[in-house]
Each structure stands twice: as C-alpha cells, then as structure tokens.
Protein backbone atom coordinates (compact mmCIF):
# COMPACT_ATOMS: atom_id res chain seq x y z
CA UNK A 1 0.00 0.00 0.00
CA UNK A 2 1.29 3.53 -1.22
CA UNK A 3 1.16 6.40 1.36
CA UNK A 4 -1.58 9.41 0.63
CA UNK A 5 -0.57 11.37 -1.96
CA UNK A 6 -1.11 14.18 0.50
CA UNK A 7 1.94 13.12 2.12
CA UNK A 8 4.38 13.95 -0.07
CA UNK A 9 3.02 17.78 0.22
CA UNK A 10 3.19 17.58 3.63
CA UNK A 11 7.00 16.51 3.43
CA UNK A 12 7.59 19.65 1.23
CA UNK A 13 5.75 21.85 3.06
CA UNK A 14 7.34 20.59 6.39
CA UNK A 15 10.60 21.46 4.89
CA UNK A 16 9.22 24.80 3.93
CA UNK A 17 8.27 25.67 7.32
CA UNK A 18 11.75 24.55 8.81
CA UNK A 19 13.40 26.78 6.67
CA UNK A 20 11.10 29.42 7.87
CA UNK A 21 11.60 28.53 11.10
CA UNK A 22 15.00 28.71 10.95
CA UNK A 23 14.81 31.97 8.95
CA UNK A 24 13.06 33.69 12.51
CA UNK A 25 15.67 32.03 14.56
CA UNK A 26 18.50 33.49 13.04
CA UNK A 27 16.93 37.05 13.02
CA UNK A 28 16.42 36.22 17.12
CA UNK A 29 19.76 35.63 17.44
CA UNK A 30 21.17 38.32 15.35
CA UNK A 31 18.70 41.14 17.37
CA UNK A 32 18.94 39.19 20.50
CA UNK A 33 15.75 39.40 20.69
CA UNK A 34 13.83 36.76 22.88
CA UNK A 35 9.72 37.62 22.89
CA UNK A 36 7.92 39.66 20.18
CA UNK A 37 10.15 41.54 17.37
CA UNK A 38 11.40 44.37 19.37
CA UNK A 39 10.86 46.76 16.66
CA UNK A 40 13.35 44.82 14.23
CA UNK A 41 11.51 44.96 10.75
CA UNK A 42 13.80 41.91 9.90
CA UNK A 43 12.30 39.79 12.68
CA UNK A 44 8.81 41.08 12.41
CA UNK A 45 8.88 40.01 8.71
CA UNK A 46 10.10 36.78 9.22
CA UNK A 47 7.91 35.96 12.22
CA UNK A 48 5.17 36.97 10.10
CA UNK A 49 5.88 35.03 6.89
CA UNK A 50 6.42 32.05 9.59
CA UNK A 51 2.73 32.54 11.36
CA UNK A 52 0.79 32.92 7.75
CA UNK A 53 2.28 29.62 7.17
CA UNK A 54 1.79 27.97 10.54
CA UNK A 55 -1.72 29.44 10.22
CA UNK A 56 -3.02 28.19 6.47
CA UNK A 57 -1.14 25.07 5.28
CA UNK A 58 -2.69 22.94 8.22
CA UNK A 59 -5.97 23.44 7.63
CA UNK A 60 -5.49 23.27 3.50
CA UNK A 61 -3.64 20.14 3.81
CA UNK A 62 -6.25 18.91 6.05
CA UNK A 63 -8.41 19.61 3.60
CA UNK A 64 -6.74 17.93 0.86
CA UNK A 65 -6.41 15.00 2.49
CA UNK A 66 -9.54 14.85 3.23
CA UNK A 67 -10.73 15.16 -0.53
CA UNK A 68 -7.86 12.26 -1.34
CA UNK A 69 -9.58 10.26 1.67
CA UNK A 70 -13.03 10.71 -0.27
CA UNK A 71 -11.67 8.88 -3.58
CA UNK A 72 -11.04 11.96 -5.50
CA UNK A 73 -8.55 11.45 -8.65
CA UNK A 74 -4.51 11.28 -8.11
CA UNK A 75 -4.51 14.66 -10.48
CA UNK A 76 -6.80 16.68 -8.55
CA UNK A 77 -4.23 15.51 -5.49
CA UNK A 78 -1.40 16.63 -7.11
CA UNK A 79 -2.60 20.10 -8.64
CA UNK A 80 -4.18 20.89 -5.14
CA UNK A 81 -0.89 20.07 -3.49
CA UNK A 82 1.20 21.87 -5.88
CA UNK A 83 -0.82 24.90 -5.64
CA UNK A 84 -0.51 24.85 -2.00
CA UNK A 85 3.11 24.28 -2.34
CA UNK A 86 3.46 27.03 -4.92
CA UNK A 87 1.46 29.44 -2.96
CA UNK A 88 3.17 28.86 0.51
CA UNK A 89 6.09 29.28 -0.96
CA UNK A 90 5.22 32.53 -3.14
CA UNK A 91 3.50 34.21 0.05
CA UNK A 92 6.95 33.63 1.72
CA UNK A 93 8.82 35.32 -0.80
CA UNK A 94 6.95 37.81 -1.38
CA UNK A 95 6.53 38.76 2.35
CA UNK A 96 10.15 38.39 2.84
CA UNK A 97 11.22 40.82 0.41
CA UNK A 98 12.23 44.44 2.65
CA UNK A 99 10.89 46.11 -1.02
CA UNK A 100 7.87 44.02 -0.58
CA UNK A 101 6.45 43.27 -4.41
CA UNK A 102 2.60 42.49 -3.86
CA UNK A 103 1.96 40.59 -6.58
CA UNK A 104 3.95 37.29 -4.91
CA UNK A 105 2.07 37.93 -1.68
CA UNK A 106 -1.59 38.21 -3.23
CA UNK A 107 -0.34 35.44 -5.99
CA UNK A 108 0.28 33.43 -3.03
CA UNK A 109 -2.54 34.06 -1.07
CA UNK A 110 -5.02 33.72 -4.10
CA UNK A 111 -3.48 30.31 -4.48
CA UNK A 112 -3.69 29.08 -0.68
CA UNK A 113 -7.17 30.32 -0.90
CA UNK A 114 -7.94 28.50 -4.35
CA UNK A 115 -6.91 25.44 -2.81
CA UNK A 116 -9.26 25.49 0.90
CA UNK A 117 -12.38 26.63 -1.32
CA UNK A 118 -11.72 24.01 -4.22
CA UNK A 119 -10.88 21.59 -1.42
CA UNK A 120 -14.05 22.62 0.55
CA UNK A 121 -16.45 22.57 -2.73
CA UNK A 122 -15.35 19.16 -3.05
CA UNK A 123 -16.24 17.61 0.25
CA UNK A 124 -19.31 19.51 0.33
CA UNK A 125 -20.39 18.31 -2.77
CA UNK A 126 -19.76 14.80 -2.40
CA UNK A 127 -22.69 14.55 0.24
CA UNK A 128 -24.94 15.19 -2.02
C-alpha cells in the first residue's frame, strides 16, 4: 500500500516551514531578541511570513487529504498540493522581500485560498 498522496506535500511543506523557522531564529539571534520583534523589521517580517504559514497550510492540507480520503482522482491531489506548495512558498517570498512586491504575496494568497475553497467545494459536494 502507497502512502496518501497528500503526504508527499506535507513533506515539502514541512521542509518549507523549517526553513522558515530557521529563517526567525537566526533574526532572534542576530537582534537578541527573545519575545515579540522588538521593533526589528527583519524579525517582524520573518515571524510573520512564519505565522501565515503555521496558520493556512494545516488546515489546506487537512483539507486535501480529506478530498484524497473521499476517492477523489490522483490529479486533482497533485494540482491541489502543488498549488498549496506554490502558494506557501510565493507568500513567503513575497513577504520576505524588505521592497515588498505584492503581486507574490496576493499570488500566493489567491493560491492558498484556491486550494481550501476548491478543497471545501469538493467535500461539500460529495454529500450530495
């Protein structure tokens, strides 16, 4: 038996939070800063790019897994995962970026969003 399909995005996106993870813990360090940002732009990007992740892929992949758990096709797995994937990882950049460019946050964000509803429309409609 093959592992969920699901898991392989989960495995990417782990790795993308590490790195973001990481990312906060070296601006810490290098603004020895312990609690909150202290007013470091740096830091408060970071930690913020880190919480939009921690806060949106769990739910989405949730979500996709769910729609893999309800038979859906390997396809629809993959694009759903890759968008997430791609999305994640454009909202990071974007956000990252001290010249912030928009259109990588709200690309990202349009695609996080793309997958939850498409997820969503698919659970919901498979009750009926």
């Amino acid at each position: 038996m093959h592992p969920p399909i699901t898991a392989l995005y989960a495995g990417l996106l782990a790795i993308v939070f590490l790195v973001l993870s990481l990312r906060v813990i070296r601006q810490r360090r290098q603004t020895q800063t312990a609690l909150g940002t202290g007013n470091h732009p740096a830091l408060e990007r970071a930690a913020r790019v880190h919480a939009n992740f921690a806060e949106y892929t769990p739910l989405a992949l949730l979500l996709i897994f769910l729609v893999e758990s309800s038979g859906y096709s390997k396809p629809i797995i993959h694009a759903l995962g890759a968008a997430l994937l791609l999305g994640r990882c454009l909202h990071a950049f974007g956000v990252s970026q001290p010249n912030e460019n928009f259109r990588f946050r709200v690309a990202g964000m349009m695609a996080t969003f793309a997958v939850i509803a498409i997820s969503t429309a698919f659970l919901l409609t498979s009750f009926s």
